[in-house]
Protein backbone atom coordinates (compact mmCIF):
# COMPACT_ATOMS: atom_id res chain seq x y z
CA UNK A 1 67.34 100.96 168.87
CA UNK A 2 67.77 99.32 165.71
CA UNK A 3 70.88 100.45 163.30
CA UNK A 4 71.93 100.00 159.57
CA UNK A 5 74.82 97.89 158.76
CA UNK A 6 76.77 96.13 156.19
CA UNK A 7 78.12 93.07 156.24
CA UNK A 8 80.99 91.67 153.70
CA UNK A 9 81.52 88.20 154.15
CA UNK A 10 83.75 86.05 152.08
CA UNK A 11 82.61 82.55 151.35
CA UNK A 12 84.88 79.17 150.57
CA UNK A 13 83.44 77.70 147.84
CA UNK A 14 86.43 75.75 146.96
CA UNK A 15 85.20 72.34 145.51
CA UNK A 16 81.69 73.79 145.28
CA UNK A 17 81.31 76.42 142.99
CA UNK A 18 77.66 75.59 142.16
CA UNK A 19 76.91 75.95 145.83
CA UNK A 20 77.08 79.93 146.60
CA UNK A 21 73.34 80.30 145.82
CA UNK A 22 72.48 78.18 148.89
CA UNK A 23 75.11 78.96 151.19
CA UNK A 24 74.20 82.53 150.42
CA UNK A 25 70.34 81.96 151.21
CA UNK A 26 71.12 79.65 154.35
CA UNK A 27 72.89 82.62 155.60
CA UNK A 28 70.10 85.55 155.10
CA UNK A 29 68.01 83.25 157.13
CA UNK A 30 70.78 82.97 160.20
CA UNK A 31 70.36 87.00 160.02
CA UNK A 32 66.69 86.44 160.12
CA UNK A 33 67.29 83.95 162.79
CA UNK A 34 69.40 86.66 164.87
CA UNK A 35 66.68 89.29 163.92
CA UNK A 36 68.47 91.00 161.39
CA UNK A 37 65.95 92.71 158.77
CA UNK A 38 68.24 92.75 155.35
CA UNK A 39 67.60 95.12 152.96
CA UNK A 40 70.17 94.59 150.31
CA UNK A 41 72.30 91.41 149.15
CA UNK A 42 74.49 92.10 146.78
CA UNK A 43 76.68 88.82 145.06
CA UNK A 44 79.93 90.52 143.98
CA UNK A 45 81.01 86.92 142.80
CA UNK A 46 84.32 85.17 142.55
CA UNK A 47 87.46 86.73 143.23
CA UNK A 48 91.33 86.24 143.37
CA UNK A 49 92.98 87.64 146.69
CA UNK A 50 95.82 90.11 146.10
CA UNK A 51 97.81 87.64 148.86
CA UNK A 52 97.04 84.69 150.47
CA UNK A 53 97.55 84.86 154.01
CA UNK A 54 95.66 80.92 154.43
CA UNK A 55 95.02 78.27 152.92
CA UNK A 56 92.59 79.98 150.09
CA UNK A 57 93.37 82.10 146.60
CA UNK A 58 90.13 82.95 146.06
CA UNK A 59 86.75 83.74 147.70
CA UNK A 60 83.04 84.35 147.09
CA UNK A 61 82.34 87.92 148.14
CA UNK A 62 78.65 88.95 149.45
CA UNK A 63 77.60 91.70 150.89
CA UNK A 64 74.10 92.30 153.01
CA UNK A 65 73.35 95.85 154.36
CA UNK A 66 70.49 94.67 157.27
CA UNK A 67 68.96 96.66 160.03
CA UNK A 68 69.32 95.16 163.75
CA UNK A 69 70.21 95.69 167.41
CA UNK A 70 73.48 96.58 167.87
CA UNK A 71 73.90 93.46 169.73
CA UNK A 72 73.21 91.02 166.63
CA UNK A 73 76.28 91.68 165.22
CA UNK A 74 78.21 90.10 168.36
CA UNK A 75 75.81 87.03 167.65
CA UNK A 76 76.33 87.07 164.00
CA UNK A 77 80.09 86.91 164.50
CA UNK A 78 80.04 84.15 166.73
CA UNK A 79 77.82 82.21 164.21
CA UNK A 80 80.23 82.39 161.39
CA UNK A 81 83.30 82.10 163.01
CA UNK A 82 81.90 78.51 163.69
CA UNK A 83 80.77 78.16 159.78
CA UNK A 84 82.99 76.17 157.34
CA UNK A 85 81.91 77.89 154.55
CA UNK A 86 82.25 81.58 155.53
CA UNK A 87 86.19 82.44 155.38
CA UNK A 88 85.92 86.05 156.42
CA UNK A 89 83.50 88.49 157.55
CA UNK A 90 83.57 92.48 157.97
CA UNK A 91 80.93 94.44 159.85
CA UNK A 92 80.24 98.20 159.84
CA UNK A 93 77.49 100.66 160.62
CA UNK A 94 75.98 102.63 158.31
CA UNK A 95 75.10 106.32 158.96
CA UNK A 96 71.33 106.34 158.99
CA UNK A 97 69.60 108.19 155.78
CA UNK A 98 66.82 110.98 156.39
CA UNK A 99 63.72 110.15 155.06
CA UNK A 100 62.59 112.19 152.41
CA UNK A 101 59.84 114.13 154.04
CA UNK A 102 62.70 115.15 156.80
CA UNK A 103 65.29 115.70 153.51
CA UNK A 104 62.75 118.27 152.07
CA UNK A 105 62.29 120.03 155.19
């Protein structure tokens, strides 16, 4: 059974500033890759950390609400955490939405 989610991940793009469009498209297609069906991405661009608990100030916030198997996100996790470019990432799911024939019922 497939369930909504949303993803925030926070990219490096120290040195590469230019870069977030196609680090952000090579990553919708390692969702696709993991069957993830996104819905949403939303570029909340550059910004300053409150604290810097590494070696970064700054990071390139994204966030993709997808629909997939509960076990993508295990896969998606190990992915990244192997990925240069993606500093953090922060999964949750979503409460599913009634559709609106079920709403007006």
């Amino acid at each position: 059974m497939k369930n909504r989610y949303e993803a925030l991940l926070i990219l490096d793009t120290k040195g590469k500033e230019d870069a977030a469009k196609e680090i952000i498209a090579r990553i919708e297609k390692a969702f696709e890759k993991q069957g993830a069906k996104i819905e949403q991405v939303q570029r909340l661009d550059r910004r300053q950390f409150t604290y810097s608990a590494g070696p970064l100030d700054h990071g390139y916030y994204v966030n993709f609400i997808f629909e997939a198997e509960p076990t993508v996100i295990e896969k998606l996790k190990a992915a990244f955490e192997h990925d240069e470019e993606v500093y953090r990432q922060h999964y949750i799911r979503l409460k599913k939405t009634p559709a609106p024939a079920e709403a007006a019922a």
